[in-house]
C-alpha atoms as a PDB file:
ATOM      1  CA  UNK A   1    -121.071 -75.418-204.354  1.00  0.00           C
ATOM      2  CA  UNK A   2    -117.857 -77.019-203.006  1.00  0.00           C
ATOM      3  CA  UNK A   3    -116.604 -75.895-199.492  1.00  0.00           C
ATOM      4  CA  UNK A   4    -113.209 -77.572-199.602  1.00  0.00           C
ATOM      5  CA  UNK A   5    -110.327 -75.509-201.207  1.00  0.00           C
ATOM      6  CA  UNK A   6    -109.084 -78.223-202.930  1.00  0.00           C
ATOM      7  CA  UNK A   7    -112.240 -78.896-204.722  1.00  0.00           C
ATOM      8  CA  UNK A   8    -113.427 -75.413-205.373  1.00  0.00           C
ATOM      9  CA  UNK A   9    -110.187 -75.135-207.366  1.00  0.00           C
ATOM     10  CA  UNK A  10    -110.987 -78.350-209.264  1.00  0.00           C
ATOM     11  CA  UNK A  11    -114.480 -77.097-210.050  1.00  0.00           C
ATOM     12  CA  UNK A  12    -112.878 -73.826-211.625  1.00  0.00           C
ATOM     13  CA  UNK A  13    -110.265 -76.024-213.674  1.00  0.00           C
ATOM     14  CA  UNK A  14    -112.941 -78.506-215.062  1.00  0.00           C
ATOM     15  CA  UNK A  15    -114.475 -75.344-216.430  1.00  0.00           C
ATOM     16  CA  UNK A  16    -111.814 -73.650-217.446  1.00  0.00           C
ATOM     17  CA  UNK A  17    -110.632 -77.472-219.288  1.00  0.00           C
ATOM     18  CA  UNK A  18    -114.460 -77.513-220.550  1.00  0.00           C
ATOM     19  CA  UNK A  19    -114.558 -74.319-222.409  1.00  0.00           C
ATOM     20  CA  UNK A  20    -111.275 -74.799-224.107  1.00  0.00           C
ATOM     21  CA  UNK A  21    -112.172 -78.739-225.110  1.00  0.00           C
ATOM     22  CA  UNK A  22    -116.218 -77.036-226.644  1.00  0.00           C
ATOM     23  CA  UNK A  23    -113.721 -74.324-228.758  1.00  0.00           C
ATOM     24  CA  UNK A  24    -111.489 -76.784-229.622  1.00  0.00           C
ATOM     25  CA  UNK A  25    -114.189 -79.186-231.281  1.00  0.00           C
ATOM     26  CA  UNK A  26    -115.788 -76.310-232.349  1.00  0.00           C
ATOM     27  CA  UNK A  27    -113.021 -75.373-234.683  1.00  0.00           C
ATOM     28  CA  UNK A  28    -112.602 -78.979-235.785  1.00  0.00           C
ATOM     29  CA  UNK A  29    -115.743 -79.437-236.911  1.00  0.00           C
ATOM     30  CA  UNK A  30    -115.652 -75.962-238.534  1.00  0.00           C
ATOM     31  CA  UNK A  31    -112.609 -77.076-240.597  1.00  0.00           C
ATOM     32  CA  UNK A  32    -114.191 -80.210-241.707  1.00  0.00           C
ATOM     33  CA  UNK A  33    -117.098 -78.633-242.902  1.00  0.00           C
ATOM     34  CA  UNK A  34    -114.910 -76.007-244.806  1.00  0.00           C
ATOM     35  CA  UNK A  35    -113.254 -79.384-246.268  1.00  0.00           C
ATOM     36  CA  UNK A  36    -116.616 -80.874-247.569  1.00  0.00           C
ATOM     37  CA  UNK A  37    -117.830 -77.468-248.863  1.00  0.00           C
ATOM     38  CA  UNK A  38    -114.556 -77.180-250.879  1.00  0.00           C
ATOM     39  CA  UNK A  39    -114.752 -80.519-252.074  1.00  0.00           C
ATOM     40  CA  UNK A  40    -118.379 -79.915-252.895  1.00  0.00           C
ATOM     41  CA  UNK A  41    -117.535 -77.112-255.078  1.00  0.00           C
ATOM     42  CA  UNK A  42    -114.585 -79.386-256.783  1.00  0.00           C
ATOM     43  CA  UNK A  43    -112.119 -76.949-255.613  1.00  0.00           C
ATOM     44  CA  UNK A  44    -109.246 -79.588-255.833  1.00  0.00           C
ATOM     45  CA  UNK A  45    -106.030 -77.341-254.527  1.00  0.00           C
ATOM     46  CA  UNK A  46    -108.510 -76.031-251.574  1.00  0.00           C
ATOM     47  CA  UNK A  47    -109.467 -79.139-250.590  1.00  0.00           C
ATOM     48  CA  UNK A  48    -106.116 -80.909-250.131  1.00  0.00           C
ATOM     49  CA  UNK A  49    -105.079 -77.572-248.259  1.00  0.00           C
ATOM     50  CA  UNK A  50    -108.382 -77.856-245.821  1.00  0.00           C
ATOM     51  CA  UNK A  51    -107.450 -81.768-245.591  1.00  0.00           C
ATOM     52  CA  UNK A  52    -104.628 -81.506-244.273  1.00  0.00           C
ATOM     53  CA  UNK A  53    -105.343 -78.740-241.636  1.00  0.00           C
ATOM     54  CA  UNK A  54    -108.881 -80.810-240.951  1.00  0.00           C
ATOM     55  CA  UNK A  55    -106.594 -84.024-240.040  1.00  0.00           C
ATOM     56  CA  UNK A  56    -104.070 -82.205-238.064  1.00  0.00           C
ATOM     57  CA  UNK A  57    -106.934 -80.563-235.791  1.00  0.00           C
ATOM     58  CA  UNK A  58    -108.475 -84.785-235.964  1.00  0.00           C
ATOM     59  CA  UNK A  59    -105.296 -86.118-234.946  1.00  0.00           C
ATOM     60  CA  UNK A  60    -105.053 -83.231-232.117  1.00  0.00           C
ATOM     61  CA  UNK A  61    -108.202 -83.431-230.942  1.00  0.00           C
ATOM     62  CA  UNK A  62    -107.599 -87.740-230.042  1.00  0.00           C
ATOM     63  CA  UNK A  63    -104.226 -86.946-228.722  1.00  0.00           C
ATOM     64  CA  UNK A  64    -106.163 -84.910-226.137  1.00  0.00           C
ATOM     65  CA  UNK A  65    -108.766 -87.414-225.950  1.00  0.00           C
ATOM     66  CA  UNK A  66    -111.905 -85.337-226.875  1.00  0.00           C
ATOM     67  CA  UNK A  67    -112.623 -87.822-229.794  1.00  0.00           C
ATOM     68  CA  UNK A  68    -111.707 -91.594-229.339  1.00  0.00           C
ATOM     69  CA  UNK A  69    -108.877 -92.661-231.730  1.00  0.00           C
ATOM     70  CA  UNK A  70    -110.709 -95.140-233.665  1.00  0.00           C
ATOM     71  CA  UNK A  71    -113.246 -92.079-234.334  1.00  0.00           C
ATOM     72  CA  UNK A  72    -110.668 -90.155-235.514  1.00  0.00           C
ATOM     73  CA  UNK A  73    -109.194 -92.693-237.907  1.00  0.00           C
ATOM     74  CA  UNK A  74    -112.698 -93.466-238.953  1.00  0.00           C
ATOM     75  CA  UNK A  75    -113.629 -89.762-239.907  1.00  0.00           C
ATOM     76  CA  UNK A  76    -110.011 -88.689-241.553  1.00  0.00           C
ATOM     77  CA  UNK A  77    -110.400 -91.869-243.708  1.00  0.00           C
ATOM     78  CA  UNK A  78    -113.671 -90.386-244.767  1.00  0.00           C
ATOM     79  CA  UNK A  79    -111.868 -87.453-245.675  1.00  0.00           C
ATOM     80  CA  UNK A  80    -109.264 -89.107-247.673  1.00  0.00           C
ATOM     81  CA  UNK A  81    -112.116 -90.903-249.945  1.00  0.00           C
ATOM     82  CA  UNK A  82    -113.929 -88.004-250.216  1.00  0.00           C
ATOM     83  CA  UNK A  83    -110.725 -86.105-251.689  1.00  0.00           C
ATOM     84  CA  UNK A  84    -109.814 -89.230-253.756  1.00  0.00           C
ATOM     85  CA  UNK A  85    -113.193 -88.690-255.234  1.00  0.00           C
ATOM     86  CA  UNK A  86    -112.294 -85.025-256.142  1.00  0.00           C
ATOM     87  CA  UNK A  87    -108.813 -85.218-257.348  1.00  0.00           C
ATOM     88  CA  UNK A  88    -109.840 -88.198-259.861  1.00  0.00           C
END
């Protein structure tokens, strides 16, 4: 454990920063998955409604950096051709 103040208050912030960034991704992936399991079921309306919450929480997620922004681009554009597929 840290003895300097300084650092013992940095330890407490990296968790604090830690446990918000796992419920953050957390509830990303959640909303992707509830995407792909509307989309599964052909539920066209329901899916463009979970698409666009799913690529708002993408696009948040590599503001804050937890997922690289080529990742994110990479998995929304997934999304996109996975709705295409539905709506056609």
């Amino acid at each position: 454990m840290a003895n300097i103040k300084s650092a013992i208050k940095r330890v407490q912030t990296s968790e604090k920063r830690r446990a918000q960034n796992a419920a953050f991704k957390s509830d990303l992936r959640t909303s992707i998955k509830t995407f792909n399991a509307k989309a599964e079921n052909n539920d066209v309306d329901g899916a463009k409604e979970a698409f666009l919450v799913a690529t708002k929480k993408i696009d948040k997620a590599a503001d804050r950096g937890l997922i690289h922004k080529n990742a994110a681009n990479r998995q929304k554009s997934r999304l996109q051709k996975r709705l295409n597929e539905v709506s056609a």
